[in-house]
C-alpha atoms as a PDB file:
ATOM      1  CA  UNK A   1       0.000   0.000   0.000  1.00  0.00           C
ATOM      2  CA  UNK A   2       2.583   2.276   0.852  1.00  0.00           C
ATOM      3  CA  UNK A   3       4.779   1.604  -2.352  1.00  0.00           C
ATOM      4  CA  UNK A   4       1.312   2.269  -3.987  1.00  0.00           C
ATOM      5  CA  UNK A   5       1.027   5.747  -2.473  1.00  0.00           C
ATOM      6  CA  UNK A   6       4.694   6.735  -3.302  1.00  0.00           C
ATOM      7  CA  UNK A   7       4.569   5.579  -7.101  1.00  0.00           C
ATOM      8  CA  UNK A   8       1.245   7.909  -7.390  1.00  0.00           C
ATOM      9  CA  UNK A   9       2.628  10.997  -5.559  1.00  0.00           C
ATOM     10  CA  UNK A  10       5.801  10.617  -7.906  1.00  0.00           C
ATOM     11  CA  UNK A  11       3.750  10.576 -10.649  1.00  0.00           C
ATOM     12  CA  UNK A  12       1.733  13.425  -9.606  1.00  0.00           C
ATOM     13  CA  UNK A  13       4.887  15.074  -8.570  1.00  0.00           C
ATOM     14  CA  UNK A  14       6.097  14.572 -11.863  1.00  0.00           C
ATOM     15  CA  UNK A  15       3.471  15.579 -13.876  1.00  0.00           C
ATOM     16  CA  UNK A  16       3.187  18.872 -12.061  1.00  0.00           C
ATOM     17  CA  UNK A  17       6.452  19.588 -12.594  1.00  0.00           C
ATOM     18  CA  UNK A  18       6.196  19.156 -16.669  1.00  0.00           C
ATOM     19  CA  UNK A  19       2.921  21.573 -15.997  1.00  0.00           C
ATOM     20  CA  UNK A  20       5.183  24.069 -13.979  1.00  0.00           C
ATOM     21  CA  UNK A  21       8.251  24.284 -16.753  1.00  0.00           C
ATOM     22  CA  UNK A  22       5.618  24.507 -19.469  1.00  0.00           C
ATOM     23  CA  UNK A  23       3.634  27.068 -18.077  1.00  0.00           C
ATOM     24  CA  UNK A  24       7.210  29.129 -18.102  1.00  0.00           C
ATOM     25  CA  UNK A  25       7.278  27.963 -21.653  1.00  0.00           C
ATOM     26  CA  UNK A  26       4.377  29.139 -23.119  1.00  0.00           C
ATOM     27  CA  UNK A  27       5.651  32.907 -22.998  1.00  0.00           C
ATOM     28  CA  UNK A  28       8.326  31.920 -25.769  1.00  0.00           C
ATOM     29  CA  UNK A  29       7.592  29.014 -27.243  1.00  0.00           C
ATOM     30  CA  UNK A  30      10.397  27.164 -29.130  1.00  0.00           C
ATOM     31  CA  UNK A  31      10.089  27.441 -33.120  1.00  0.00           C
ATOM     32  CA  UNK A  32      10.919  25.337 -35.941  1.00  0.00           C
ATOM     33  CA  UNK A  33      13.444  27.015 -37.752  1.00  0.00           C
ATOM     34  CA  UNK A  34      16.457  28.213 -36.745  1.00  0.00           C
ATOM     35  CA  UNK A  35      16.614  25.823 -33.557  1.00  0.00           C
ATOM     36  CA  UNK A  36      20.197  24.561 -32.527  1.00  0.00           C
ATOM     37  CA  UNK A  37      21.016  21.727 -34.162  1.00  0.00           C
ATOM     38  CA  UNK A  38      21.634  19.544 -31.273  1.00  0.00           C
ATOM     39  CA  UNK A  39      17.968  19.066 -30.807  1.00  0.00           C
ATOM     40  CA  UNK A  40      16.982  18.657 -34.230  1.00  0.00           C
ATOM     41  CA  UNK A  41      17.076  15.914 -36.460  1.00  0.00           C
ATOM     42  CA  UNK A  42      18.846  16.823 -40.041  1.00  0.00           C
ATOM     43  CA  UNK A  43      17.266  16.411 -43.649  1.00  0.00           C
ATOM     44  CA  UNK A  44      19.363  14.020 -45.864  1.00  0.00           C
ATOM     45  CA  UNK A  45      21.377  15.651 -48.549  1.00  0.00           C
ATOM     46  CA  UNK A  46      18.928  16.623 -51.566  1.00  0.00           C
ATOM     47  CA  UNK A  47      15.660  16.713 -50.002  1.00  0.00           C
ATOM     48  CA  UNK A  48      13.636  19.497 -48.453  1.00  0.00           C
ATOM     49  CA  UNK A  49      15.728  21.676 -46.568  1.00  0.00           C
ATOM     50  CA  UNK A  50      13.862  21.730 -43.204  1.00  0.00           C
ATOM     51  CA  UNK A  51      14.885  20.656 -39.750  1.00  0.00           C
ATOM     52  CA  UNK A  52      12.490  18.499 -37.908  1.00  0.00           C
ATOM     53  CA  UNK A  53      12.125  18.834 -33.808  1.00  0.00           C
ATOM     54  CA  UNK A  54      13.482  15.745 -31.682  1.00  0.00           C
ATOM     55  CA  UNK A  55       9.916  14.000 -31.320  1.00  0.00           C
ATOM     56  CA  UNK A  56      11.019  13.583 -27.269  1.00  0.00           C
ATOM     57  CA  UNK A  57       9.000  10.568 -25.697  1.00  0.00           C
ATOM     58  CA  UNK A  58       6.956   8.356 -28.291  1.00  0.00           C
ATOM     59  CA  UNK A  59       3.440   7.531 -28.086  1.00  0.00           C
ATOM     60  CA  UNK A  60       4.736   3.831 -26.965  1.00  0.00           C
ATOM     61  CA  UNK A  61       5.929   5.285 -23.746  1.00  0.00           C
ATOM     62  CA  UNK A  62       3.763   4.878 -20.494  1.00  0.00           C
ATOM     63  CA  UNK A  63       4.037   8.311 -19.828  1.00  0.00           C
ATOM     64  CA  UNK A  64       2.927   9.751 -23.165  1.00  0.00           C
ATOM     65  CA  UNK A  65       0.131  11.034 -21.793  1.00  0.00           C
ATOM     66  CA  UNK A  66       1.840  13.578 -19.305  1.00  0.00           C
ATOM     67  CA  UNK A  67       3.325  15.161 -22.525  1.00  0.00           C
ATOM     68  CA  UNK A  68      -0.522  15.282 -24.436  1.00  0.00           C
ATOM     69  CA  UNK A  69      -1.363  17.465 -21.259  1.00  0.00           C
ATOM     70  CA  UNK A  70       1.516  19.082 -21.148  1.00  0.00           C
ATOM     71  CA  UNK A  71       1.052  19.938 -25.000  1.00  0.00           C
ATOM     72  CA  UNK A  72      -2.898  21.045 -24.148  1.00  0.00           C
ATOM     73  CA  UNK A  73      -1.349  23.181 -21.402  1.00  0.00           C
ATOM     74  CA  UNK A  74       0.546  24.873 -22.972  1.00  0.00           C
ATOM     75  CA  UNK A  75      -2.165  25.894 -26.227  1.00  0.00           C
ATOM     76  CA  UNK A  76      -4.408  26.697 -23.806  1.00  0.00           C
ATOM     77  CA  UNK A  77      -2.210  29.243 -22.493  1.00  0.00           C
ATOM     78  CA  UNK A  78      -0.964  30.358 -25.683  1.00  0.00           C
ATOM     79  CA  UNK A  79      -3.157  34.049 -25.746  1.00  0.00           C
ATOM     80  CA  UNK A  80      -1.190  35.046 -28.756  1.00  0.00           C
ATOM     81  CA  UNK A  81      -2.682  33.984 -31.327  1.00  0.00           C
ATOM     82  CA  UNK A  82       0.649  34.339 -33.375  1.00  0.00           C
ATOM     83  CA  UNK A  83       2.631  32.206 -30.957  1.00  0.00           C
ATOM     84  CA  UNK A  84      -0.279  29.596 -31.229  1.00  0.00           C
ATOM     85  CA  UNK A  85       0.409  28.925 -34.438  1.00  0.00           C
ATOM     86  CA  UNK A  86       3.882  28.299 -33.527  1.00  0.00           C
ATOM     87  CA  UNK A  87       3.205  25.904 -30.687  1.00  0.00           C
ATOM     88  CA  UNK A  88       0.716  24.093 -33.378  1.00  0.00           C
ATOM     89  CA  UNK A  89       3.437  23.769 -35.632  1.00  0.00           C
ATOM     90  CA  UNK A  90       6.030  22.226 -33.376  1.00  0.00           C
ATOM     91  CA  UNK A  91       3.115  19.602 -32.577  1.00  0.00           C
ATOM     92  CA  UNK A  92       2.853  18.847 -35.788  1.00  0.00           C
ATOM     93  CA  UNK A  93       6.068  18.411 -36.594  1.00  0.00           C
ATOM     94  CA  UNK A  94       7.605  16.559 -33.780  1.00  0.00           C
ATOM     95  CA  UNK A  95       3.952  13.822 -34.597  1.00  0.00           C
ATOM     96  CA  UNK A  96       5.602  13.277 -37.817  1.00  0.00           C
ATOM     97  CA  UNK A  97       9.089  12.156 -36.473  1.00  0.00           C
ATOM     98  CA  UNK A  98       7.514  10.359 -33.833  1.00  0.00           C
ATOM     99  CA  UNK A  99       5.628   8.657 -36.793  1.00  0.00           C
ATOM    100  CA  UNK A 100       8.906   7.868 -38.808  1.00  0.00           C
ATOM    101  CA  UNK A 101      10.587   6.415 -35.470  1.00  0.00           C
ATOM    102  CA  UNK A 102       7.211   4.404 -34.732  1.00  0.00           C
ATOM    103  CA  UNK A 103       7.574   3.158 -38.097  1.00  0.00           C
ATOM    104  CA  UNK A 104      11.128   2.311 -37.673  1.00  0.00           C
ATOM    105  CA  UNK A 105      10.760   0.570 -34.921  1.00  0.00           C
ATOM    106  CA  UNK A 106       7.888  -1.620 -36.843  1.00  0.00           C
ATOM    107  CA  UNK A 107       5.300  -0.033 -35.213  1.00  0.00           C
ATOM    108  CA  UNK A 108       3.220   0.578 -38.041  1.00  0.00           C
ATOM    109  CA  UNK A 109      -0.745   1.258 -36.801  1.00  0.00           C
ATOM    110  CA  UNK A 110       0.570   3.323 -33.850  1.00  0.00           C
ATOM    111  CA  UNK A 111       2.641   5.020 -36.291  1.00  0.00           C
ATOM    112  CA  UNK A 112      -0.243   5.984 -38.852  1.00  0.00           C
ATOM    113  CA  UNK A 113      -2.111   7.454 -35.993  1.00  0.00           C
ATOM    114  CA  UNK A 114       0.473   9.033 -34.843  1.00  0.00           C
ATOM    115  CA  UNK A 115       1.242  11.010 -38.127  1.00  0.00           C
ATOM    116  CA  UNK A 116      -2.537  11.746 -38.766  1.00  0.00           C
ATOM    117  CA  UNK A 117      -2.451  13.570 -35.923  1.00  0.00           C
ATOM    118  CA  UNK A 118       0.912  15.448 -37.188  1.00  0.00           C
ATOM    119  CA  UNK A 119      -1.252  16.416 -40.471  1.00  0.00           C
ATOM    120  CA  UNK A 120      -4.478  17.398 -38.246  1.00  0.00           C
ATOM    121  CA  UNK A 121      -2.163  19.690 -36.600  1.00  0.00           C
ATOM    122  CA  UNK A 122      -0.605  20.958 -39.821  1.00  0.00           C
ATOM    123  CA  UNK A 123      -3.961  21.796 -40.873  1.00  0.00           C
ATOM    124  CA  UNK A 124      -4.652  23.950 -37.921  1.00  0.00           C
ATOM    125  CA  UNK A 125      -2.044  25.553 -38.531  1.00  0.00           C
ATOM    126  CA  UNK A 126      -3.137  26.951 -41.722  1.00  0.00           C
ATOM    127  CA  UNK A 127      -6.374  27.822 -39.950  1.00  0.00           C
ATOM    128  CA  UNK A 128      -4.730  29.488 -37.675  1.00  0.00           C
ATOM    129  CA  UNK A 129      -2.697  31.633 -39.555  1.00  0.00           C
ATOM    130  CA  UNK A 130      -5.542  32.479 -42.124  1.00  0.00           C
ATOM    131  CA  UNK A 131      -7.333  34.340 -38.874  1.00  0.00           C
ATOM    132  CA  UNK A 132      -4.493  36.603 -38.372  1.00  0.00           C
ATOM    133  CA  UNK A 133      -3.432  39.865 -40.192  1.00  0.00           C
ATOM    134  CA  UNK A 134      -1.401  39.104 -43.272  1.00  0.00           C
ATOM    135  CA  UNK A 135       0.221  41.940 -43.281  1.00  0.00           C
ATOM    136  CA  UNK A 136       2.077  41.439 -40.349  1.00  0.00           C
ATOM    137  CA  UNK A 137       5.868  40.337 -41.194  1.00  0.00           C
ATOM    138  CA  UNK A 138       6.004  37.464 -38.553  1.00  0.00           C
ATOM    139  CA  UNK A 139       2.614  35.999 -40.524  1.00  0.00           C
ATOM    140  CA  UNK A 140       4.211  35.727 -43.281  1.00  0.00           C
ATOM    141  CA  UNK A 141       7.733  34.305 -41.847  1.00  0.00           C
ATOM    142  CA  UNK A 142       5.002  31.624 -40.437  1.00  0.00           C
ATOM    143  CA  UNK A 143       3.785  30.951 -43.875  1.00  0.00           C
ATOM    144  CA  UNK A 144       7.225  30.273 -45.078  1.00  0.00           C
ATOM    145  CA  UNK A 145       7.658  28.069 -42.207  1.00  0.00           C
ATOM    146  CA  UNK A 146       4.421  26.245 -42.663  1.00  0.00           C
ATOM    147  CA  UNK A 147       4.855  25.682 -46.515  1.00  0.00           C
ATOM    148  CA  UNK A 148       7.949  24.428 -45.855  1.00  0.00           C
ATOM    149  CA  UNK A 149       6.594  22.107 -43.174  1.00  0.00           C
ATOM    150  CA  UNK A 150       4.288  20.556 -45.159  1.00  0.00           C
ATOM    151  CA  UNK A 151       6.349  19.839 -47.715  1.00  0.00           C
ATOM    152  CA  UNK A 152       8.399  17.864 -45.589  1.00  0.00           C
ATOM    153  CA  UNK A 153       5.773  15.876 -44.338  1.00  0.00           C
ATOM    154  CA  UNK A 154       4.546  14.957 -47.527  1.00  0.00           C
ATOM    155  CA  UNK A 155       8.425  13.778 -48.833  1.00  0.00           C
ATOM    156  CA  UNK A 156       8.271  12.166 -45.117  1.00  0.00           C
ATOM    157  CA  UNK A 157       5.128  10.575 -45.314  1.00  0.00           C
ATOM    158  CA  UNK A 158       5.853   8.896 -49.087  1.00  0.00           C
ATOM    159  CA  UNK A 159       9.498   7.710 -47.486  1.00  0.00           C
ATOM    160  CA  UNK A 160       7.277   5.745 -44.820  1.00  0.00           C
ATOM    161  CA  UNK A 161       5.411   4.512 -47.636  1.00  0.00           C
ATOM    162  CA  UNK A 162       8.021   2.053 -48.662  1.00  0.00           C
ATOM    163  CA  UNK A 163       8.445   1.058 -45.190  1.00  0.00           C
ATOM    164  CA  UNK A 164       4.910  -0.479 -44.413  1.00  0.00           C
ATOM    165  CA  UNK A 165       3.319  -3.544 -45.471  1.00  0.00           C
ATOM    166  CA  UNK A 166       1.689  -3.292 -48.352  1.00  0.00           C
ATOM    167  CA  UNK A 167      -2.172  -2.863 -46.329  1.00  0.00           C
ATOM    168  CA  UNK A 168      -0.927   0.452 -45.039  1.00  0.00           C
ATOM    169  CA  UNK A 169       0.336   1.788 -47.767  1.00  0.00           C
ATOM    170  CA  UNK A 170      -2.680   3.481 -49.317  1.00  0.00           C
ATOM    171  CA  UNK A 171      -3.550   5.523 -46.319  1.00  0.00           C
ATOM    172  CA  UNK A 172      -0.106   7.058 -46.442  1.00  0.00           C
ATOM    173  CA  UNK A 173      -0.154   7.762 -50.030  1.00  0.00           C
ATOM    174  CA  UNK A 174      -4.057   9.503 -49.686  1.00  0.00           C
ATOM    175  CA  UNK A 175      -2.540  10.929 -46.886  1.00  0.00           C
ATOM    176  CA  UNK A 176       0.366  12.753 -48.962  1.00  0.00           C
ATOM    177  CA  UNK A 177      -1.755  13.652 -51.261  1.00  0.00           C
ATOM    178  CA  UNK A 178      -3.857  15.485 -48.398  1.00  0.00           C
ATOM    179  CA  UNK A 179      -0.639  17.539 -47.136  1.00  0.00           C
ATOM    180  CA  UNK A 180      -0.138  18.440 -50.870  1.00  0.00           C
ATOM    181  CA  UNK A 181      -3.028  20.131 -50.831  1.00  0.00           C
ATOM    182  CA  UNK A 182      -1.791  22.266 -47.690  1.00  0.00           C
ATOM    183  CA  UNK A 183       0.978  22.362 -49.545  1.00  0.00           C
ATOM    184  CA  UNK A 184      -0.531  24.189 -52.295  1.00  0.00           C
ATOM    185  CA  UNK A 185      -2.826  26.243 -50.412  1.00  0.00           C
ATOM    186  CA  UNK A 186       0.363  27.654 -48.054  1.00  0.00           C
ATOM    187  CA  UNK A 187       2.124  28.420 -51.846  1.00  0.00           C
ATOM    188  CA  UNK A 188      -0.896  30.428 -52.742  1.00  0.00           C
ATOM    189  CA  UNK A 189      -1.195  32.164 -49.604  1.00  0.00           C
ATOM    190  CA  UNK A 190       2.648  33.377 -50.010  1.00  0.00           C
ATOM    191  CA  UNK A 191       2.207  33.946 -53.656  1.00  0.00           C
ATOM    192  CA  UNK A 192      -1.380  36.554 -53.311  1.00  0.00           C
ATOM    193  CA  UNK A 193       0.716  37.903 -50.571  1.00  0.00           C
ATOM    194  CA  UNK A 194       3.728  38.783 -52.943  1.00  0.00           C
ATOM    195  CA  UNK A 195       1.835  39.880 -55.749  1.00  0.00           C
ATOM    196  CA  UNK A 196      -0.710  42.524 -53.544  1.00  0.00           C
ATOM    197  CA  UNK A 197       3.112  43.349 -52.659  1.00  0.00           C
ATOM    198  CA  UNK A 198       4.307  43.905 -55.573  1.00  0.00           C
ATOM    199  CA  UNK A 199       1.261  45.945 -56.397  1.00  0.00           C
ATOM    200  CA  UNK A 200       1.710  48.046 -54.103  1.00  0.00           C
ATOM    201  CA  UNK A 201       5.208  48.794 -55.028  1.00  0.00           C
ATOM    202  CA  UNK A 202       4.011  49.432 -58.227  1.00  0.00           C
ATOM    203  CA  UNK A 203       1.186  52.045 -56.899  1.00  0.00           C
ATOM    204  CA  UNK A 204       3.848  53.760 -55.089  1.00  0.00           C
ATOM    205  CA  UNK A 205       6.283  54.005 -58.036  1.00  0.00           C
ATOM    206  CA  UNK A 206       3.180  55.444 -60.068  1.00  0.00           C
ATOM    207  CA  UNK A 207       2.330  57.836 -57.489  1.00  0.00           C
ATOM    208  CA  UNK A 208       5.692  59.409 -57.157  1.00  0.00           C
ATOM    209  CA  UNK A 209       5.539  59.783 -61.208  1.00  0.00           C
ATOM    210  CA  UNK A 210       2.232  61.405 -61.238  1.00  0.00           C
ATOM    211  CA  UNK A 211       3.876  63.852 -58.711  1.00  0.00           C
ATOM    212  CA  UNK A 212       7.281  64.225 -60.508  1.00  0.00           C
ATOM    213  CA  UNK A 213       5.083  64.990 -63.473  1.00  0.00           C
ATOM    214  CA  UNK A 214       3.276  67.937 -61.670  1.00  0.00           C
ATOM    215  CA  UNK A 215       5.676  68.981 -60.044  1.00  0.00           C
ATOM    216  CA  UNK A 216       7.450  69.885 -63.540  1.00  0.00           C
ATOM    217  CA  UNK A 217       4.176  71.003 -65.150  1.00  0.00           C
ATOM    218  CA  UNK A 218       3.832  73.120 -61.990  1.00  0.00           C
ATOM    219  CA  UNK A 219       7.570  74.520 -62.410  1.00  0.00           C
ATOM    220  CA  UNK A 220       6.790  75.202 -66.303  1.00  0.00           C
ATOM    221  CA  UNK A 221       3.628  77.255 -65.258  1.00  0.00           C
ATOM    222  CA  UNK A 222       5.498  79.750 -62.914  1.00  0.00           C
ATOM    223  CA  UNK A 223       8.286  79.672 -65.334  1.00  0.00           C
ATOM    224  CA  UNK A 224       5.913  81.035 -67.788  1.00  0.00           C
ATOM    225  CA  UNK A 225       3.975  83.332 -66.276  1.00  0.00           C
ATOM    226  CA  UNK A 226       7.009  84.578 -65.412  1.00  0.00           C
ATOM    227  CA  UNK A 227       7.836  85.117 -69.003  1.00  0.00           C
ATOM    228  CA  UNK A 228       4.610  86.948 -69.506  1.00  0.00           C
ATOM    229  CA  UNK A 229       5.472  88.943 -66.676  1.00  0.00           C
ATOM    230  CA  UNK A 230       8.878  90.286 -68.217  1.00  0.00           C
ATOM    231  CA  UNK A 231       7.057  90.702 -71.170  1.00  0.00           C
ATOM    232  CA  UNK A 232       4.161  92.876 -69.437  1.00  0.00           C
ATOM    233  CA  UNK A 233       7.008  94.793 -68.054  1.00  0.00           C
ATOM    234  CA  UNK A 234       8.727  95.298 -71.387  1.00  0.00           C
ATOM    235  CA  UNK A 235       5.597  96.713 -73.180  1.00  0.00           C
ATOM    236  CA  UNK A 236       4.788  98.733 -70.581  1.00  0.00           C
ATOM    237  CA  UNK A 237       8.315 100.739 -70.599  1.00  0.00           C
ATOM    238  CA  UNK A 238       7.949 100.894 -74.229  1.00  0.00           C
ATOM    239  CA  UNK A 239       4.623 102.446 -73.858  1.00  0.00           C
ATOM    240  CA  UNK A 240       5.585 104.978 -71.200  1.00  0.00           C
ATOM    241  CA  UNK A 241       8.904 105.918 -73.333  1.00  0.00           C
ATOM    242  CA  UNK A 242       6.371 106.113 -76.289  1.00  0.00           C
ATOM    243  CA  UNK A 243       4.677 108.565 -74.455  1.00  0.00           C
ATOM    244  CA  UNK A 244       7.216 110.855 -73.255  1.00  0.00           C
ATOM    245  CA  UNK A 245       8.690 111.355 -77.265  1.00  0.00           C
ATOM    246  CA  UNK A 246       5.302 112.210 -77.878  1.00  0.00           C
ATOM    247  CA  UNK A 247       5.191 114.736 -75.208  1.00  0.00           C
END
């Protein structure tokens, strides 16, 4: 009984102390780019250049659970909307090479769950960022990120492919062939956002012509109304010295 009693307060104890560290967390989440190396796990040489996360525990491990809290935790303190899609992104992404390792390790149903999860969270990821303001430059750094992402999963996803019986292999191909589609749909994003760019470079460039332009045709009006002026000027000299020969 007593052995009974300590195993559940360490557990407790444990799983408070995940909650703890990831409520610190939260305020900077980790992202997926740029992360040291040490903790991420390479691409091969030729394929898309993207670093996936170190998965951390697999969903074989007893205490897989205490990280799916954790993981809830930490979205459900995630009030910036910006760093949610972050946070959903690392999710998905550390699924997928918890998938590949499951699949590795011939764990092959536990490891098509596991990387339908990785695309569910992909895909709220694209939600995500559609509901915030494009305009912003760390939405569109995120879009990068996120096309990039799912490209990997889908060159991931077709690797695993060859690495399952032959009964598993057509939900990982329809599944590709669902991540191409966020694939796709993340390339289209980027590329409306680059063109209303480019537009408005464009808009700009005309502007400041229209103005160069009046500016000049303002400059040749004084210039010649201050012709006419000299010439008002001249006339009337010649009128008044008219005048005095006459006199």
């Amino acid at each position: 009984m007593f052995h009974r009693l300590l195993s559940s307060f360490a557990i407790v104890s444990f799983a408070l102390a995940i909650l703890f560290i990831s409520f610190f967390k939260t305020i900077r989440p980790p992202t997926v780019i740029g992360s040291s190396l040490d903790t991420m796990v390479s691409s091969p040489s030729g394929s898309i250049d993207y670093y996936l996360p170190y998965p951390g525990l697999l969903p074989d491990h007893p205490l897989y659970w205490l990280k799916m809290v954790r993981d809830r935790v930490r979205l459900w303190l995630a009030f910036n909307q910006t760093k949610k899609a972050e946070l959903l992104l690392l999710y998905a992404d550390k699924r997928l090479g918890a998938a590949k390792a499951l699949a590795e390790g011939n764990k092959v149903a536990l490891a098509i769950t596991t990387a339908t999860k990785a695309e569910t969270y992909l895909n709220q990821v694209l939600v995500q960022l559609e509901s915030l303001d494009q305009e912003k430059e760390e939405v569109k750094a995120l879009w990068q990120k996120a096309s990039l992402s799912a490209q990997k999963h889908v060159e991931i996803i077709s690797s695993l492919t060859l690495q399952v019986p032959d009964e598993a292999k057509a939900t990982l191909s329809k599944m590709a062939a669902q991540t191409q589609e966020l694939v796709r749909q993340a390339q289209g994003t980027i590329g409306n956002s680059e063109n209303e760019t480019e537009t408005e470079i464009d808009d700009q460039e005309g502007l400041e012509e229209e103005n160069n332009v009046e500016d000049d045709s303002t400059d040749t009006e004084k210039e010649s109304e201050e012709e006419n002026s000299d010439l008002t000027d001249e006339d009337a000299g010649e009128l008044s010295e008219e005048s005095e020969s006459r006199l």
